[in-house]
N, C-alpha and C. Protein backbone atom coordinates (compact mmCIF):
# COMPACT_ATOMS: atom_id res chain seq x y z
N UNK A 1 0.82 -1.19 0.00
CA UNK A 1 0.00 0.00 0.00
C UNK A 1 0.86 1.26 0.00
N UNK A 2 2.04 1.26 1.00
CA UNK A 2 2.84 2.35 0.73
C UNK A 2 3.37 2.64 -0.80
N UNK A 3 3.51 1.84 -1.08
CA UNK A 3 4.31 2.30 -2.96
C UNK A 3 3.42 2.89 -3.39
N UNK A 4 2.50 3.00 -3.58
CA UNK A 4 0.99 3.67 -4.08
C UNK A 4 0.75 4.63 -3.95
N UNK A 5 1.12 5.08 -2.68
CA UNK A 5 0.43 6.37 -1.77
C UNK A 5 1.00 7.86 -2.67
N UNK A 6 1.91 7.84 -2.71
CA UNK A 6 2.46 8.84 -3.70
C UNK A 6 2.04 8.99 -5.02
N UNK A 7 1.71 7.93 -5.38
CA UNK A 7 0.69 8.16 -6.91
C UNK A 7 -0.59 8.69 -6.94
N UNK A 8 -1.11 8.41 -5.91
CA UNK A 8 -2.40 8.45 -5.40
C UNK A 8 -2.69 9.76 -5.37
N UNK A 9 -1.94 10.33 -4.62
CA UNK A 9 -1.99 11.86 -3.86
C UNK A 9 -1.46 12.67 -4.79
N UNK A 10 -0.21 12.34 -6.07
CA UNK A 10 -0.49 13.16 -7.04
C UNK A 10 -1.56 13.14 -8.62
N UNK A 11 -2.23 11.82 -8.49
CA UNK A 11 -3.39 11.83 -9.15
C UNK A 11 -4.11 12.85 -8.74
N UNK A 12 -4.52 12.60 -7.46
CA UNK A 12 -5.77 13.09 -6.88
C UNK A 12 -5.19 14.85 -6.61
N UNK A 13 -4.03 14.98 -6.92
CA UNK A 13 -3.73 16.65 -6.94
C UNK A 13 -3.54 17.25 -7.94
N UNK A 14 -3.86 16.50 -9.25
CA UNK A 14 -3.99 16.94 -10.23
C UNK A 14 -5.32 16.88 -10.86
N UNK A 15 -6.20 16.39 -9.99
CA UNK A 15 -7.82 16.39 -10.19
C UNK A 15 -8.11 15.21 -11.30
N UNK A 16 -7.48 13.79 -10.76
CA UNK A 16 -7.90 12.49 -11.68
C UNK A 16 -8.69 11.83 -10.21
N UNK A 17 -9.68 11.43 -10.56
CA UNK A 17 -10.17 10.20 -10.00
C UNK A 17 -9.81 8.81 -9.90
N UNK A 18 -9.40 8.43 -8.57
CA UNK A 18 -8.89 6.85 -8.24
C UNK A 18 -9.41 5.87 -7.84
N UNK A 19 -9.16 4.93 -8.08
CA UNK A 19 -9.85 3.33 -7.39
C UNK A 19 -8.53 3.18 -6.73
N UNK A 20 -8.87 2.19 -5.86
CA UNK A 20 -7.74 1.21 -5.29
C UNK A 20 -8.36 -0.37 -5.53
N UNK A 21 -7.07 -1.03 -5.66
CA UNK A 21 -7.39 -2.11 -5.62
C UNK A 21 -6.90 -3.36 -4.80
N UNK A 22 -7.20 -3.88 -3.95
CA UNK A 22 -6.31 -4.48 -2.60
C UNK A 22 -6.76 -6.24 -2.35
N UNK A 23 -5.89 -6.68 -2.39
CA UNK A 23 -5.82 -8.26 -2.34
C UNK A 23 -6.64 -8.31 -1.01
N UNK A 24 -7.86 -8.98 -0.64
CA UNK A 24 -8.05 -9.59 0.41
C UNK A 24 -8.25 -10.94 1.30
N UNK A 25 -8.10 -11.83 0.41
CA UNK A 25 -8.11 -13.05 0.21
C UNK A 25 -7.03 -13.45 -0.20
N UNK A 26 -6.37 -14.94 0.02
CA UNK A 26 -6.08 -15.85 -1.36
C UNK A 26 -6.27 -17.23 -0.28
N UNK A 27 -6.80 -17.88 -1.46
CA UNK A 27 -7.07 -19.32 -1.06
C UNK A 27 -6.45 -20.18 -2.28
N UNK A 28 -5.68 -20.95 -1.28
CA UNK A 28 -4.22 -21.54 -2.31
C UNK A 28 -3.23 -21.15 -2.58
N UNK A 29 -2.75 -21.06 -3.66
CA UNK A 29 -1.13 -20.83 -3.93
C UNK A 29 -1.91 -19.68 -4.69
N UNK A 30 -1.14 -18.44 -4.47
CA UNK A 30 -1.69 -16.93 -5.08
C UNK A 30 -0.25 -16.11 -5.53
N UNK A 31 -0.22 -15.25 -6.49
CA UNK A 31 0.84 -14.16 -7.06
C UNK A 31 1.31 -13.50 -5.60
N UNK A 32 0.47 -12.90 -5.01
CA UNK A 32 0.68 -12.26 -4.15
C UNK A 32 -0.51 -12.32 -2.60
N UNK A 33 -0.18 -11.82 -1.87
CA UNK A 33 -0.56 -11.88 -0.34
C UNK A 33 -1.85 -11.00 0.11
N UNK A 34 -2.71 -10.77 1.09
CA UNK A 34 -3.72 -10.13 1.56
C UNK A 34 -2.69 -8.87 1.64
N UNK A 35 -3.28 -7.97 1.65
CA UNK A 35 -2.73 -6.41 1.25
C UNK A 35 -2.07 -5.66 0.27
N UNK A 36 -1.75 -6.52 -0.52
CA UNK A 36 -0.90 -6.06 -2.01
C UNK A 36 -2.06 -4.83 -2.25
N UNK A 37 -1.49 -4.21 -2.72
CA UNK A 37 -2.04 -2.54 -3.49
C UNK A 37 -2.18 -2.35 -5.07
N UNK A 38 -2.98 -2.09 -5.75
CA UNK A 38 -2.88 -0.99 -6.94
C UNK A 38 -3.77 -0.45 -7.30
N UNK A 39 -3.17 0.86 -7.15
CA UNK A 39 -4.00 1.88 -7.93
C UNK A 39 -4.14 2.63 -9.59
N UNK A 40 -5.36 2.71 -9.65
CA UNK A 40 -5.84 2.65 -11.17
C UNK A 40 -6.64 4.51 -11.32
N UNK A 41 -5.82 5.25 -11.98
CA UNK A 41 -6.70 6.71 -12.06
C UNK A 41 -7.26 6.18 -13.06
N UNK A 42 -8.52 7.77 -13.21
CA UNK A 42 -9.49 7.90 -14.40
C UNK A 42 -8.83 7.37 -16.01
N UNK A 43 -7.33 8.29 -16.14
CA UNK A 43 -6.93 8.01 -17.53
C UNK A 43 -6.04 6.59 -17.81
N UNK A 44 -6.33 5.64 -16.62
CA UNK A 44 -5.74 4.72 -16.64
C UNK A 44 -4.34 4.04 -16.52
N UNK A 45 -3.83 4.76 -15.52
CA UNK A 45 -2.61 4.77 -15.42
C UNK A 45 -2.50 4.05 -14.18
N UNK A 46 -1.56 3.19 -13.62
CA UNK A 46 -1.47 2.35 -12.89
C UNK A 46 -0.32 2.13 -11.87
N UNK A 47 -0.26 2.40 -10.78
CA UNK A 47 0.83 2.45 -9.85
C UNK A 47 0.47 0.88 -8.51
N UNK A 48 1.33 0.33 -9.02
CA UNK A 48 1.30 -1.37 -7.61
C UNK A 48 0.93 -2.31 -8.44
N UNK A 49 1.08 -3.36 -7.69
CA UNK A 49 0.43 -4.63 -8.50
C UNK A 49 -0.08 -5.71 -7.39
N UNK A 50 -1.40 -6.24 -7.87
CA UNK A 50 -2.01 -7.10 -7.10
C UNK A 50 -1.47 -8.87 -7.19
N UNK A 51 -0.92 -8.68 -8.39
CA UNK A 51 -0.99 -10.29 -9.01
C UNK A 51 0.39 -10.29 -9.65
N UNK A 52 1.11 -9.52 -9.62
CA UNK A 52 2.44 -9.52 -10.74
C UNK A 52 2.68 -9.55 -11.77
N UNK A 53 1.15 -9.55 -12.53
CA UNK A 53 0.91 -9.21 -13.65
C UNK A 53 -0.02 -10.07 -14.21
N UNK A 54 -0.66 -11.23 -13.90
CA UNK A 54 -1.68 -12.35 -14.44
C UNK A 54 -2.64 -11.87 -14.61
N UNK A 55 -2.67 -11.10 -13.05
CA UNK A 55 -4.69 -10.30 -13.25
C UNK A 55 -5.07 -9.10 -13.56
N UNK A 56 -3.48 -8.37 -14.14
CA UNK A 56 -3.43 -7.11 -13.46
C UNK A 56 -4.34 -6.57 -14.65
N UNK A 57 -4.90 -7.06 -16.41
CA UNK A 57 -5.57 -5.96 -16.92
C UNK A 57 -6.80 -6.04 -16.69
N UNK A 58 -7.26 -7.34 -16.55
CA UNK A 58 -8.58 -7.37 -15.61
C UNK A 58 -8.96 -6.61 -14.62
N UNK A 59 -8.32 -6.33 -13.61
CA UNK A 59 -8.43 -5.63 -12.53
C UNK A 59 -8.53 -4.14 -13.20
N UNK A 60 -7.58 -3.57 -13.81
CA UNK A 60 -7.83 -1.88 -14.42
C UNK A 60 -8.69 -2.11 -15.08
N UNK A 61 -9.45 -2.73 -15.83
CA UNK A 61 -10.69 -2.87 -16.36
C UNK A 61 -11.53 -2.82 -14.77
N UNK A 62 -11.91 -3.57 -13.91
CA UNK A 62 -12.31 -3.58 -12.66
C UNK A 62 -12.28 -1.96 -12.45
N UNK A 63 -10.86 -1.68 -12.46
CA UNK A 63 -10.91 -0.59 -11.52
C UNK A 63 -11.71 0.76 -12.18
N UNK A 64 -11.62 0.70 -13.39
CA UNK A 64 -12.47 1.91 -14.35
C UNK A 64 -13.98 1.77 -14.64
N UNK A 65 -14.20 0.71 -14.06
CA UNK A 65 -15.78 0.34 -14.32
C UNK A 65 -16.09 0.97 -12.71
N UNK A 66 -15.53 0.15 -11.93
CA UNK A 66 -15.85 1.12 -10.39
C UNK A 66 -15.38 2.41 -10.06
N UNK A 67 -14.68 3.25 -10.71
CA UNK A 67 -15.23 4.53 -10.98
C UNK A 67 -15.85 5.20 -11.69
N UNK A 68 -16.38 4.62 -12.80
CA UNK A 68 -17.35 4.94 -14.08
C UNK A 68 -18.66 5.02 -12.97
N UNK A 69 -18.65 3.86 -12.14
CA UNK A 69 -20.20 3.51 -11.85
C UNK A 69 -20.21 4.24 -10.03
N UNK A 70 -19.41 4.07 -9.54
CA UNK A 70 -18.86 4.71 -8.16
C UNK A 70 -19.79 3.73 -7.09
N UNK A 71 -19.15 2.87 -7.29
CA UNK A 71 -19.87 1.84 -6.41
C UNK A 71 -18.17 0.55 -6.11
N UNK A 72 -18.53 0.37 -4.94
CA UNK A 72 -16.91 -0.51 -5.00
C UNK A 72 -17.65 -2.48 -4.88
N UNK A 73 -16.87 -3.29 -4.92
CA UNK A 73 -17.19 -3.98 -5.57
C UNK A 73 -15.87 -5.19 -5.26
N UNK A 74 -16.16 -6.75 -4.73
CA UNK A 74 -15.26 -7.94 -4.57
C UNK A 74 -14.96 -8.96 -6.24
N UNK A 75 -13.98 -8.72 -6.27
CA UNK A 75 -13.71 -9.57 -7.61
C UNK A 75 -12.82 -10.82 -7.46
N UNK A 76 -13.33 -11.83 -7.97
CA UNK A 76 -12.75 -13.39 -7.50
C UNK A 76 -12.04 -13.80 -8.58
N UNK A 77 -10.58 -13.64 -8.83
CA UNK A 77 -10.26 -14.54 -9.91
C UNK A 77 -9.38 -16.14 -9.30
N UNK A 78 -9.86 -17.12 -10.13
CA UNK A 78 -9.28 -18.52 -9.62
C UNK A 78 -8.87 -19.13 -10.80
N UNK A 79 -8.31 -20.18 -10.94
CA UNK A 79 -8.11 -21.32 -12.24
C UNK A 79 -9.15 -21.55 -12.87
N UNK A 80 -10.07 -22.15 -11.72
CA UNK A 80 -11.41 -22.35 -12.77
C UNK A 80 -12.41 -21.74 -13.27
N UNK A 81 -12.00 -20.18 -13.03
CA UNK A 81 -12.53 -19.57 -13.66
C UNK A 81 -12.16 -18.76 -14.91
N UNK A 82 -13.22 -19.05 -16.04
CA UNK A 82 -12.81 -18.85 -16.95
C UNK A 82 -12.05 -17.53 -17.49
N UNK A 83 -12.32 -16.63 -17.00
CA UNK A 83 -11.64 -15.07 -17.20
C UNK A 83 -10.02 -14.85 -16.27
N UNK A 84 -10.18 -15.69 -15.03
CA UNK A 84 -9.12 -15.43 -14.75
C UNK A 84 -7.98 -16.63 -15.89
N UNK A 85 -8.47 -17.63 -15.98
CA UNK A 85 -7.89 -18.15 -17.42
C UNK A 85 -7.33 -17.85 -18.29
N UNK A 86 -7.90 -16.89 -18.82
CA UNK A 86 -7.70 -16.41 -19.80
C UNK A 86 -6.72 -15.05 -19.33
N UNK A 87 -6.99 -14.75 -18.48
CA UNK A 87 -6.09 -13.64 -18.03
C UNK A 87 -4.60 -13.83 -17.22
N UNK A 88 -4.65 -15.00 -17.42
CA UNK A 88 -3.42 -15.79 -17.12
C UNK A 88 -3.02 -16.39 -15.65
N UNK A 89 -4.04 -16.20 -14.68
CA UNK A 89 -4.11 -16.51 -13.40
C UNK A 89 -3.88 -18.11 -13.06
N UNK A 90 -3.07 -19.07 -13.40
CA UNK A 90 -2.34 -20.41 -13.91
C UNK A 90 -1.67 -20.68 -12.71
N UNK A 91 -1.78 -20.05 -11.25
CA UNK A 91 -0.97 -20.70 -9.71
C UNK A 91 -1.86 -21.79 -9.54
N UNK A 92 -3.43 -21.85 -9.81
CA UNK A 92 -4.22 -23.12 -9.20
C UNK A 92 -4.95 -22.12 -7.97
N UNK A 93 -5.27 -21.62 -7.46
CA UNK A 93 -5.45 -20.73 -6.44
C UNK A 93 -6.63 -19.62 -6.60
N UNK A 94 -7.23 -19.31 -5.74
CA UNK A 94 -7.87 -18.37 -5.89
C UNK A 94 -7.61 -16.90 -4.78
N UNK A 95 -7.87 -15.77 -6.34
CA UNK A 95 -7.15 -14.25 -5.33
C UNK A 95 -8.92 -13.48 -4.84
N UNK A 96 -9.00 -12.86 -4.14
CA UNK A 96 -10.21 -12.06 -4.01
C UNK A 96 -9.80 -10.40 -3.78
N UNK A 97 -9.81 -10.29 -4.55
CA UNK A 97 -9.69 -8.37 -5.18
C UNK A 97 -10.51 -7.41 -4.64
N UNK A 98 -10.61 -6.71 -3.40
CA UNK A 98 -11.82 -5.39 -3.83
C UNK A 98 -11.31 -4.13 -4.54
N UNK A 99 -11.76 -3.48 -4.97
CA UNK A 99 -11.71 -2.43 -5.61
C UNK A 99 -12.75 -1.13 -5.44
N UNK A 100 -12.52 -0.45 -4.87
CA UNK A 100 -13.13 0.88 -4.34
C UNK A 100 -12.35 2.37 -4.84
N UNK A 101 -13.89 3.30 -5.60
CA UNK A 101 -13.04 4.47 -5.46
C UNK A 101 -12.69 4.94 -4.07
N UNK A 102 -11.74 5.93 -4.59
CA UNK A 102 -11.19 6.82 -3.03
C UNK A 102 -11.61 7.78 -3.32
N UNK A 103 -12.05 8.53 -1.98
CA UNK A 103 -12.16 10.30 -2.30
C UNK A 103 -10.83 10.64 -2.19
N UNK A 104 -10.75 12.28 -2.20
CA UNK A 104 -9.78 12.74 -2.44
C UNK A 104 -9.56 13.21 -0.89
């Protein structure tokens, strides 16, 4: 979460709108741990990583739909599911993602 924080605060001081996106789960063998960070502004620019890169365009897709719509929102990617599949999520494991805008 700290690596982030500085992106965050100059998004949000240049008047872009942010999501965060934060590991809260993993059940099984996962990219990464409960608290991993990334943040996703309005023009899509991306500071942290949740997954090390398997889930990560899924998730900025995630993260621009939950500020399009401003509602935050739990996202499950696993093996057997087909999108995380395809999005390359291949540990066997399942991650659980929320994603919330931030105010400023």
């Amino acid at each position: 979460m700290k690596d982030v924080l500085d992106d965050i605060e100059r998004w949000q001081g240049a008047g872009h709108r942010v999501a965060l996106a934060r590991v809260v789960d993993v059940i099984g063998s996962g990219p990464r741990g409960p608290g991993a960070a990334m943040a996703v502004n309005d023009q899509g620019e991306v500071a942290g990583s949740v997954s090390g890169g398997c889930v990560e365009g899924a998730v900025v897709a995630e993260a621009l739909d939950v500020l399009a719509r401003g509602e935050p929102r739990l996202c499950t990617f696993g093996y057997s599911d087909e999108e995380a599949f395809a999005v390359g999520l291949t540990c066997g494991g399942t991650i659980r993602i929320f994603v919330e805008p931030l105010d400023p």
